[in-house]
C-alpha atoms as a PDB file:
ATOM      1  CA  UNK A   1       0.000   0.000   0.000  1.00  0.00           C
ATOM      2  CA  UNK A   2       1.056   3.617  -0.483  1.00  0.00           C
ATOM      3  CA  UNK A   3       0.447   6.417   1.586  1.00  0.00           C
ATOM      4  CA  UNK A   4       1.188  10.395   0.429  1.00  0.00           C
ATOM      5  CA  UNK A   5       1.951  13.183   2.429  1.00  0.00           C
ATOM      6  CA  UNK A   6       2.392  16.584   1.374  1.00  0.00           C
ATOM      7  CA  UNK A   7       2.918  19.907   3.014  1.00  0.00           C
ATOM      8  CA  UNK A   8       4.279  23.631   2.974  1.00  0.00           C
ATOM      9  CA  UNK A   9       6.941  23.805   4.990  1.00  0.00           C
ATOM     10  CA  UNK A  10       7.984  27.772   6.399  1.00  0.00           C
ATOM     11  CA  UNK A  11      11.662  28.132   6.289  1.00  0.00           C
ATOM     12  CA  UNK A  12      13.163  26.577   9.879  1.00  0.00           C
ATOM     13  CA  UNK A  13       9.771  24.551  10.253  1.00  0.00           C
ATOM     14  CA  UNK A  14       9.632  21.145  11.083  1.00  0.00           C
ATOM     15  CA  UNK A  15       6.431  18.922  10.720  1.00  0.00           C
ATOM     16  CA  UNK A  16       5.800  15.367  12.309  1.00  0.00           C
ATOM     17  CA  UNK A  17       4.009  13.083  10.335  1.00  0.00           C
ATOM     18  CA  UNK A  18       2.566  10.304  12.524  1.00  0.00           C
ATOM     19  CA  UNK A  19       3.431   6.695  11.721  1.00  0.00           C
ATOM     20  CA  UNK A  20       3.771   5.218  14.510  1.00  0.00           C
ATOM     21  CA  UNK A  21       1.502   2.253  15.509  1.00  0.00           C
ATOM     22  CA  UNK A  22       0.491   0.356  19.208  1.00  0.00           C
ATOM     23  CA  UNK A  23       2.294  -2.182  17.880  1.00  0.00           C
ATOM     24  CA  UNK A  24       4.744  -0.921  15.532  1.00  0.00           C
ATOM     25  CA  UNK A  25       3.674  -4.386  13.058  1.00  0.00           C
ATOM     26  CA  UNK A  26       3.648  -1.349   9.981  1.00  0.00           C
ATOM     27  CA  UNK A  27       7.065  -0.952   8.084  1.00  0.00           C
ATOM     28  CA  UNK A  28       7.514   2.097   5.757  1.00  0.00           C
ATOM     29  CA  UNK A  29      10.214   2.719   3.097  1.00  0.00           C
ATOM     30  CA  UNK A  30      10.313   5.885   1.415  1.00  0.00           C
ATOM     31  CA  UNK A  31       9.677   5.497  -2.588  1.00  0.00           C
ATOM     32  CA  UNK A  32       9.449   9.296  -3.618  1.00  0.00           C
ATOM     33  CA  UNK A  33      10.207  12.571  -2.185  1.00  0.00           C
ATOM     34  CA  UNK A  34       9.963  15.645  -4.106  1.00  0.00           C
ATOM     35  CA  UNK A  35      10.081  19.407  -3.048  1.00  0.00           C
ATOM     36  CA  UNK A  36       9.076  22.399  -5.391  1.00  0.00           C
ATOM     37  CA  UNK A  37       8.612  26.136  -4.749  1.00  0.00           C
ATOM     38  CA  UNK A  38       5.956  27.757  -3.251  1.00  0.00           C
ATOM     39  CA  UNK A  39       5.735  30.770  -6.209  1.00  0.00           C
ATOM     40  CA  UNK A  40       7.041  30.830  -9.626  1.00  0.00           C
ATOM     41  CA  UNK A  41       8.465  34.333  -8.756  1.00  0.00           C
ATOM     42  CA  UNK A  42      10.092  33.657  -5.566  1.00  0.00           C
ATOM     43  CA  UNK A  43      14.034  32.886  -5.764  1.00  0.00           C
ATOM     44  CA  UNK A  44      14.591  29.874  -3.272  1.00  0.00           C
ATOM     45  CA  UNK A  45      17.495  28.035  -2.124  1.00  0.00           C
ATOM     46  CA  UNK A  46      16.118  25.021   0.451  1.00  0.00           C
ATOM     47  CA  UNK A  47      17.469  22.276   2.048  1.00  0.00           C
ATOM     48  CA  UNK A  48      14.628  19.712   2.700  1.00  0.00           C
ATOM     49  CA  UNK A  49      15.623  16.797   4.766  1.00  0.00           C
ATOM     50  CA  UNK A  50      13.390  13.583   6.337  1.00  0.00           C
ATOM     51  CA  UNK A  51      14.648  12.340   9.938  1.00  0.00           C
ATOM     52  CA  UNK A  52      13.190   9.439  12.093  1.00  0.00           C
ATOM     53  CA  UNK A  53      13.723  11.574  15.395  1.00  0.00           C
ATOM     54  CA  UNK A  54      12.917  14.871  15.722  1.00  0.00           C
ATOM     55  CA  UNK A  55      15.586  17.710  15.184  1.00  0.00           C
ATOM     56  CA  UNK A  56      16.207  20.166  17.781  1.00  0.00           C
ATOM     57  CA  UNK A  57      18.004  22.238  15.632  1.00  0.00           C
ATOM     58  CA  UNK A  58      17.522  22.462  12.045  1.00  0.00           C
ATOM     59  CA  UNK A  59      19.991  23.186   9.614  1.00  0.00           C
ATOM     60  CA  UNK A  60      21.095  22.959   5.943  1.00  0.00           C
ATOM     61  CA  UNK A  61      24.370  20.489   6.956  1.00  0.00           C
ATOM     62  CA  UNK A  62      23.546  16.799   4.757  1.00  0.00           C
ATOM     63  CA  UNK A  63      25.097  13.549   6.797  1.00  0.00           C
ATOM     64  CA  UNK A  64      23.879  10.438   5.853  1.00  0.00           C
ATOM     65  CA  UNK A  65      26.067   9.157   8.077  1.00  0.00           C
ATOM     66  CA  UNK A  66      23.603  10.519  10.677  1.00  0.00           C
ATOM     67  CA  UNK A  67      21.887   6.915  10.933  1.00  0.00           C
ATOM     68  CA  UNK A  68      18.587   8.722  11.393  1.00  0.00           C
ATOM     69  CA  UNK A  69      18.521  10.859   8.391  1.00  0.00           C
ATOM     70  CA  UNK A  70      15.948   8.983   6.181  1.00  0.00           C
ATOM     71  CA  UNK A  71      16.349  11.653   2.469  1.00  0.00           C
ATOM     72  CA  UNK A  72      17.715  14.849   1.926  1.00  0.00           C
ATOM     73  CA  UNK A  73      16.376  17.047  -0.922  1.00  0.00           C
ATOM     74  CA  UNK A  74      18.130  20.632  -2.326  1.00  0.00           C
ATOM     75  CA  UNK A  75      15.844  22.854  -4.156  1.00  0.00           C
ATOM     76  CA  UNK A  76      16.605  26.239  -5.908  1.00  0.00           C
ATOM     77  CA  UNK A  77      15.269  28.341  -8.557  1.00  0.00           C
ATOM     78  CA  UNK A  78      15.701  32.116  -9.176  1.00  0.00           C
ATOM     79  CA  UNK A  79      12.722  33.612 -11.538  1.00  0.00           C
ATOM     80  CA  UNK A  80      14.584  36.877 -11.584  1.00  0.00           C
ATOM     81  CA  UNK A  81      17.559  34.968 -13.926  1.00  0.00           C
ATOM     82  CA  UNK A  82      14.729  32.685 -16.030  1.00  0.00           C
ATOM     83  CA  UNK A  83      16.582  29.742 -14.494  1.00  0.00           C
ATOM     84  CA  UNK A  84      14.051  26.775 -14.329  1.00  0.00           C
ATOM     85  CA  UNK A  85      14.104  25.326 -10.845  1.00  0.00           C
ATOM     86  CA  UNK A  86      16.529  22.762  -9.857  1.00  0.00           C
ATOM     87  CA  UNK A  87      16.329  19.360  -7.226  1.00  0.00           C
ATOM     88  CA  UNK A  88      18.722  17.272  -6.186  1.00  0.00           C
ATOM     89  CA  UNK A  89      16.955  14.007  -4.332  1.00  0.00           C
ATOM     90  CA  UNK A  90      18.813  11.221  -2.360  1.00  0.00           C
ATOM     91  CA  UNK A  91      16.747   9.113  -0.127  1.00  0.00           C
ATOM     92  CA  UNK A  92      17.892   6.047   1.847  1.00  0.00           C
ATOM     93  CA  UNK A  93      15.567   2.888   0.825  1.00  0.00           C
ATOM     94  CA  UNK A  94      15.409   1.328   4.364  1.00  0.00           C
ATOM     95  CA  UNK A  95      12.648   0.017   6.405  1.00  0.00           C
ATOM     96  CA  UNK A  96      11.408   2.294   9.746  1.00  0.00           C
ATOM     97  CA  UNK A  97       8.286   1.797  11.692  1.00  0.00           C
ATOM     98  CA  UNK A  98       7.759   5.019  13.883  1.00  0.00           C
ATOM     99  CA  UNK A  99       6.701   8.909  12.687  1.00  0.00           C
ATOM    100  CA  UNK A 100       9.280  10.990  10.681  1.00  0.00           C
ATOM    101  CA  UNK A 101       9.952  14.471  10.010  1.00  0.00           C
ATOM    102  CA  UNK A 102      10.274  16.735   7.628  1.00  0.00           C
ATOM    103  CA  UNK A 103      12.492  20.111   8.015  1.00  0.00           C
ATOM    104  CA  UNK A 104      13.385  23.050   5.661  1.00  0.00           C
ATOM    105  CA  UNK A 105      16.066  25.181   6.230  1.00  0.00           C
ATOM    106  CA  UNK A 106      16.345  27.692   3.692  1.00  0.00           C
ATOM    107  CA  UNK A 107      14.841  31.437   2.109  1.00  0.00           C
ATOM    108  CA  UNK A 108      11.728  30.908   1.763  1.00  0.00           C
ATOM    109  CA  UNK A 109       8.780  28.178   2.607  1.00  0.00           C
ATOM    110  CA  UNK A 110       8.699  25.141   0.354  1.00  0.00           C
ATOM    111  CA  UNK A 111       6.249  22.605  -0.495  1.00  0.00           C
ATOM    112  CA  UNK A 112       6.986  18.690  -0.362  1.00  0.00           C
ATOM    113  CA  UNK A 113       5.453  15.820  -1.422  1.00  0.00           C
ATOM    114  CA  UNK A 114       6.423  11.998  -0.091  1.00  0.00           C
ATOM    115  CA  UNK A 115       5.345   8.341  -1.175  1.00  0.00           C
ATOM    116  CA  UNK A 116       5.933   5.517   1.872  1.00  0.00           C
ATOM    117  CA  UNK A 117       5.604   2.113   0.786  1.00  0.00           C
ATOM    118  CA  UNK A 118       3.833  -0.028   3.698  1.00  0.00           C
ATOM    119  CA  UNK A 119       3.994  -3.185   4.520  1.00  0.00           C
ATOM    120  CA  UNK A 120       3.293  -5.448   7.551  1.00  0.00           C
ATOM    121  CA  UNK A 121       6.316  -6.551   9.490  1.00  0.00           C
ATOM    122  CA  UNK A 122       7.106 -10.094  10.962  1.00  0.00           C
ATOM    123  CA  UNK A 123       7.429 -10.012  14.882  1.00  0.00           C
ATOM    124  CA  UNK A 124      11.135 -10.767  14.134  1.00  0.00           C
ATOM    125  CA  UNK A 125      11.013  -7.889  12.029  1.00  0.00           C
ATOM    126  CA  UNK A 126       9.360  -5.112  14.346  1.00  0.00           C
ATOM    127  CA  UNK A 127      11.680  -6.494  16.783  1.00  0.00           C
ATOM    128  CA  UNK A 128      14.977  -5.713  15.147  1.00  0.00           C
ATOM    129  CA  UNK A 129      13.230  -2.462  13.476  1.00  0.00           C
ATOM    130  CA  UNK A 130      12.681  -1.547  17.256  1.00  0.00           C
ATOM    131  CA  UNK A 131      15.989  -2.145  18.518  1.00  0.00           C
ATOM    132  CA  UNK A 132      17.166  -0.170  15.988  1.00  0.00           C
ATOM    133  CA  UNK A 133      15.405   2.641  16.352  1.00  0.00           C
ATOM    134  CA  UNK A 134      16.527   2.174  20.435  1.00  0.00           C
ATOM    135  CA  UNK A 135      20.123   1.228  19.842  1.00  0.00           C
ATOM    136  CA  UNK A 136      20.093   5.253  17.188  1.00  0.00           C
ATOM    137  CA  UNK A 137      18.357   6.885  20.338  1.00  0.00           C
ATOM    138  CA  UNK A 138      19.744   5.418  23.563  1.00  0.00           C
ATOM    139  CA  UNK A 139      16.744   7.363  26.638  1.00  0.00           C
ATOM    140  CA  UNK A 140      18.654  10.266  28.297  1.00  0.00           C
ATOM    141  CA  UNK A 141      20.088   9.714  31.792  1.00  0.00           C
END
């Protein structure tokens, strides 16, 4: 099954977008994520990125060796130079169970647009999907 989510994004926002279940027996993988402008005479220079944790601070810095970075997307475009916009898309085609979110950190607001893939997960699979998602983001002391 496929679920969409799309949104418009202020620049430094951040938006949550529930996944998680009671039982966490629903995997997702990411199959599309797309960004665009929110005006075709707005210049815009964004950095769009997906996280499974939520970011306390939100910048334009791409790691994907930060395990929980899911896809990182940079948009620009520039109307006043009759450049068409431009997107650069890389997105990490593993399985989470739990919400994600979505930051921009850029000029202007932006609009994305995401396709999960779902799927139900084997209890051996929810429990090393769990674990996971524990061993990335160990409670505070």
């Amino acid at each position: 099954m496929i679920k969409t989510f799309s949104g418009k994004l202020e620049a430094e926002d951040q938006h949550q977008i529930r996944l998680k279940t009671k039982t966490g027996k629903i995997g997702y993988k990411i199959q599309k994520f797309e960004t665009i402008g929110i005006d075709a005479n707005t210049t815009f220079e964004n950095v769009v990125k997906i996280y499974n944790t939520k970011q306390g601070t939100i910048d334009d810095s791409i790691d994907f060796g930060d395990h929980n970075l899911l896809a990182a997307a940079i948009a620009e475009g520039s109307s006043a130079s009759g450049t068409s916009p431009a997107q650069i898309v890389i997105f990490d085609y593993k399985m989470f169970n739990g919400d994600v979110y979505v930051t921009n950190k850029g000029t202007t607001a932006v609009n994305y647009y995401i396709e999960l893939v779902s799927e139900t997960l084997t209890d051996n699979a929810n429990a090393v999907s769990t674990l996971r998602a524990i061993r990335r983001n160990p409670a505070p002391e």
